[in-house]
N, C-alpha and C. Protein backbone atom coordinates (compact mmCIF):
# COMPACT_ATOMS: atom_id res chain seq x y z
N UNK A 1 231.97 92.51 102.00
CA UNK A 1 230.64 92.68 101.45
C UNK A 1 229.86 91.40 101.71
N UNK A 2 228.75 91.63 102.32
CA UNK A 2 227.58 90.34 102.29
C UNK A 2 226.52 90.49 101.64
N UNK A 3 226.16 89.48 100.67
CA UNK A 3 224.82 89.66 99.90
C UNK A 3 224.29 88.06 99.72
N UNK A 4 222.85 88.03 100.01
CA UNK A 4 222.22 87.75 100.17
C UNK A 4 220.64 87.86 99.02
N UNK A 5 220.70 86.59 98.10
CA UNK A 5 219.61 86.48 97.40
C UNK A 5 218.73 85.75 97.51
N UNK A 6 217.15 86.38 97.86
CA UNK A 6 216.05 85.05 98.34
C UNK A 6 215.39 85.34 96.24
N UNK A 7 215.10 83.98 96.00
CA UNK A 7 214.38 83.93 94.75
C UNK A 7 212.81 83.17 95.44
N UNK A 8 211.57 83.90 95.17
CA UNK A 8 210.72 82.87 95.52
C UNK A 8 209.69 83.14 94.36
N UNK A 9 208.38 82.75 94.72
CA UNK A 9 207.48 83.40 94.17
C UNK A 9 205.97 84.52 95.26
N UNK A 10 205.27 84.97 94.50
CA UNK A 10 204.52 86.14 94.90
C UNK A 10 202.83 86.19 94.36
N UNK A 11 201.85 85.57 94.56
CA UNK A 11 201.14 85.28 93.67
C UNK A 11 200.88 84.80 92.25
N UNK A 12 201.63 84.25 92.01
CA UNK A 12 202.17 83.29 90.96
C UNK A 12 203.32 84.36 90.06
N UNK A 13 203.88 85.33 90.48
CA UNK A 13 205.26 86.35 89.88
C UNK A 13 206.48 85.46 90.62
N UNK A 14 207.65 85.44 89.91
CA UNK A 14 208.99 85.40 90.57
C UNK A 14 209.20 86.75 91.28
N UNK A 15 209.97 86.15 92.13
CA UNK A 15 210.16 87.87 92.93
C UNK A 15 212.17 87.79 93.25
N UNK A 16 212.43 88.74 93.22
CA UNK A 16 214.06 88.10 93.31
C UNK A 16 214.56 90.03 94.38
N UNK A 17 214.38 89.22 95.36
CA UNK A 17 214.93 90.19 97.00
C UNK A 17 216.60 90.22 97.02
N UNK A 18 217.02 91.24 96.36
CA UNK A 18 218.23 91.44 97.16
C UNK A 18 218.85 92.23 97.90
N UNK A 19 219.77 91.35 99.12
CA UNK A 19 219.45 92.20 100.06
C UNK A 19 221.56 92.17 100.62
N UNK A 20 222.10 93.41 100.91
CA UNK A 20 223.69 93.54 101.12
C UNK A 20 223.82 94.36 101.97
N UNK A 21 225.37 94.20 102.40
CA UNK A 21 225.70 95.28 103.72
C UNK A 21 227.40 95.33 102.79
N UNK A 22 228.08 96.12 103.56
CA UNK A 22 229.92 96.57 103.36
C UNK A 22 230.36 95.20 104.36
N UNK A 23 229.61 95.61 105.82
CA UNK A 23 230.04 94.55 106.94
C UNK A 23 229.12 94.33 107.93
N UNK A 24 229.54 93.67 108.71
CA UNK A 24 228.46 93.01 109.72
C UNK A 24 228.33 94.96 110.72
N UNK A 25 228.87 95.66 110.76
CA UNK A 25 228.77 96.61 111.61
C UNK A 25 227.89 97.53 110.31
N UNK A 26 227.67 97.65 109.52
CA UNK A 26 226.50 98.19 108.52
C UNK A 26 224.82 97.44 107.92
N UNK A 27 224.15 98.16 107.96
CA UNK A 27 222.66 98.28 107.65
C UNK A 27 222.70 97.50 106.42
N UNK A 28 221.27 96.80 106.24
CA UNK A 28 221.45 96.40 104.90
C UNK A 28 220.91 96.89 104.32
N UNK A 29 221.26 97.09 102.77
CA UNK A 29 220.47 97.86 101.80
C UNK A 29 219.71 96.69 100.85
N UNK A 30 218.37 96.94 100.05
CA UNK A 30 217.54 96.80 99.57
C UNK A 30 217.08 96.60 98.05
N UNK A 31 217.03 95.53 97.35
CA UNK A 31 216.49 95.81 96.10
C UNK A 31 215.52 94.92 95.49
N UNK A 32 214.77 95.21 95.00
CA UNK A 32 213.17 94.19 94.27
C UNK A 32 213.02 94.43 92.85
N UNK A 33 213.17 92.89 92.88
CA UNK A 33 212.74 93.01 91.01
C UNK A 33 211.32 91.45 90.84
N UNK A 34 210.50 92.13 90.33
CA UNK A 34 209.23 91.39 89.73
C UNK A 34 209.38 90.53 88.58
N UNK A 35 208.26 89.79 88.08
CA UNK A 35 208.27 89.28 86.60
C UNK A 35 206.91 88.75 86.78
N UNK A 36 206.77 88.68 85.38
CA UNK A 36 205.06 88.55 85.11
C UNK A 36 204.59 86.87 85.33
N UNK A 37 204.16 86.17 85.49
CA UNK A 37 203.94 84.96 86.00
C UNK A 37 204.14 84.12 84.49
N UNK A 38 203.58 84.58 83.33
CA UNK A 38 204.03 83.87 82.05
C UNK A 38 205.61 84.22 81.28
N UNK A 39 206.27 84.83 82.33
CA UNK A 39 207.96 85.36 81.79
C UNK A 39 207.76 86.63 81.51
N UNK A 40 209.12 86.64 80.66
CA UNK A 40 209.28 87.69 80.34
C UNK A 40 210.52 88.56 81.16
N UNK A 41 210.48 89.80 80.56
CA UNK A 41 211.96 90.42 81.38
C UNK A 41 211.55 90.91 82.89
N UNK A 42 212.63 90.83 83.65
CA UNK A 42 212.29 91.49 85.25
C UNK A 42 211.40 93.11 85.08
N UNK A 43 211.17 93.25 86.13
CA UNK A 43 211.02 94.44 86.14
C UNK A 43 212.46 95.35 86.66
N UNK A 44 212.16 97.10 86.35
CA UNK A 44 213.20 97.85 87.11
C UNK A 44 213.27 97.40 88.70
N UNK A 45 214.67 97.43 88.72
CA UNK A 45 214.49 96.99 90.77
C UNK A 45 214.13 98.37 90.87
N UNK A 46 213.46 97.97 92.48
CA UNK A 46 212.62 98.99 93.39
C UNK A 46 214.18 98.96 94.18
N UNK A 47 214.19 99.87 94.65
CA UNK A 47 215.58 100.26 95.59
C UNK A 47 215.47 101.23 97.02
N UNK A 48 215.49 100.76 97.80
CA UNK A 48 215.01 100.99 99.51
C UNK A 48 216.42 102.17 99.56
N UNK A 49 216.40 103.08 99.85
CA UNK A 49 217.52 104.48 99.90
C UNK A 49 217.78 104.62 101.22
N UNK A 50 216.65 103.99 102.11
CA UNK A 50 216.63 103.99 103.68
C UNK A 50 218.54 103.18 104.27
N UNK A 51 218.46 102.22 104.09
CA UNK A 51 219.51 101.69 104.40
C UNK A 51 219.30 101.63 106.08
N UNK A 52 218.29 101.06 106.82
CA UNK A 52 218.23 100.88 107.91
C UNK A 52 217.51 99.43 108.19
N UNK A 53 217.94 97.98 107.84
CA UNK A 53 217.73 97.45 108.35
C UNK A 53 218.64 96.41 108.85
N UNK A 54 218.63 96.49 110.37
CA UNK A 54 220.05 95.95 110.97
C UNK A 54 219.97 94.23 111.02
N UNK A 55 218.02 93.43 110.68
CA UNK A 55 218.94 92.17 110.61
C UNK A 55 218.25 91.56 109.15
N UNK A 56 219.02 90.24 108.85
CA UNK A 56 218.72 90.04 107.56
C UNK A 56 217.24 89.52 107.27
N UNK A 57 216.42 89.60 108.49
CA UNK A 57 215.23 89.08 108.23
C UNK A 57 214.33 89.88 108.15
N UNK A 58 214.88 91.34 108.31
CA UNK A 58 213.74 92.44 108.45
C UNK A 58 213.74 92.81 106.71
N UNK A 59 214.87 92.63 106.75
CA UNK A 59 215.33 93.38 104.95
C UNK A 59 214.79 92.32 104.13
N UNK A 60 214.40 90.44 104.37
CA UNK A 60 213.59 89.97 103.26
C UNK A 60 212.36 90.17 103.80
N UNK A 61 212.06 90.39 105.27
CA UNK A 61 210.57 90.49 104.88
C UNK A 61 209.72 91.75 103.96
N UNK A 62 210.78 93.13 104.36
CA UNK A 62 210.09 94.17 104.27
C UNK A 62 210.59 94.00 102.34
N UNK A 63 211.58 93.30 101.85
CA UNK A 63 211.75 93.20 100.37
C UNK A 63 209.89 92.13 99.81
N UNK A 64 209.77 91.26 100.63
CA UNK A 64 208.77 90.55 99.46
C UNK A 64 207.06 91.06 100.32
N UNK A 65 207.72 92.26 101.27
CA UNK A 65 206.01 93.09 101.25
C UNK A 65 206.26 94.06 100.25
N UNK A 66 207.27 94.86 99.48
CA UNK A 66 207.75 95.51 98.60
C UNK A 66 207.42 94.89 97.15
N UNK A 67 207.32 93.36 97.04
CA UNK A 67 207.06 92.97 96.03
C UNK A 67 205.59 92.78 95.58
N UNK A 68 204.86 92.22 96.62
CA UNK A 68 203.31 92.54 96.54
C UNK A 68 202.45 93.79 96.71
N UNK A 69 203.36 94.75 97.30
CA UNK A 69 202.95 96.06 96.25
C UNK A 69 203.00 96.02 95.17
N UNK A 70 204.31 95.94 94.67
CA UNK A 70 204.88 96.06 93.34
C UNK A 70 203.82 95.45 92.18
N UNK A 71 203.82 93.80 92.41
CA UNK A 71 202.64 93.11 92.05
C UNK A 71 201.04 93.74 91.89
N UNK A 72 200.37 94.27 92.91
CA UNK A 72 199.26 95.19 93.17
C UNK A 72 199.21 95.97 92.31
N UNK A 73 200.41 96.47 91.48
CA UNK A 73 200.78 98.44 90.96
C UNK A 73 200.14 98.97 92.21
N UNK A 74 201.09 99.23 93.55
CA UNK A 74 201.20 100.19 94.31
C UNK A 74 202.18 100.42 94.98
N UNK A 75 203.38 100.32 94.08
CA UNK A 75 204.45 100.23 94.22
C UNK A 75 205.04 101.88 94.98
N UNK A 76 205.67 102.13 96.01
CA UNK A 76 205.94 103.72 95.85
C UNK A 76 207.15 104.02 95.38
């Protein structure tokens, strides 16, 4: 198993991207969790069902464009 956690921020929100595979021959899968810029609890992770991204830079970028939706409320 490989996993992989970017913590950054998002317009002044924490944003916390995580991103895993089984093995290097599997896709990585996807998860986003928010928080309000004055604290408080995360939000529900957003969870990508796709499971198609083969490198680890596609899966944080497309996680913290996932989060500034999220941020926006236009989350899908």
């Amino acid at each position: 198993m490989q996993k992989k956690v970017d913590l950054s921020t998002c317009q002044g929100h924490p944003v916390e991207v995580v991103i895993e595979r089984p093995d290097d021959r599997q896709p990585w899968s996807l998860a986003v969790r928010v928080r309000a810029p004055q604290g408080g609890a995360w939000s529900e992770a957003w969870r990508d069902g796709r499971r198609d991204y083969f490198t680890c830079h596609d899966a944080l970028a497309a996680g913290k464009a996932q989060a500034a939706r999220m941020i926006a409320g236009k989350a899908d």
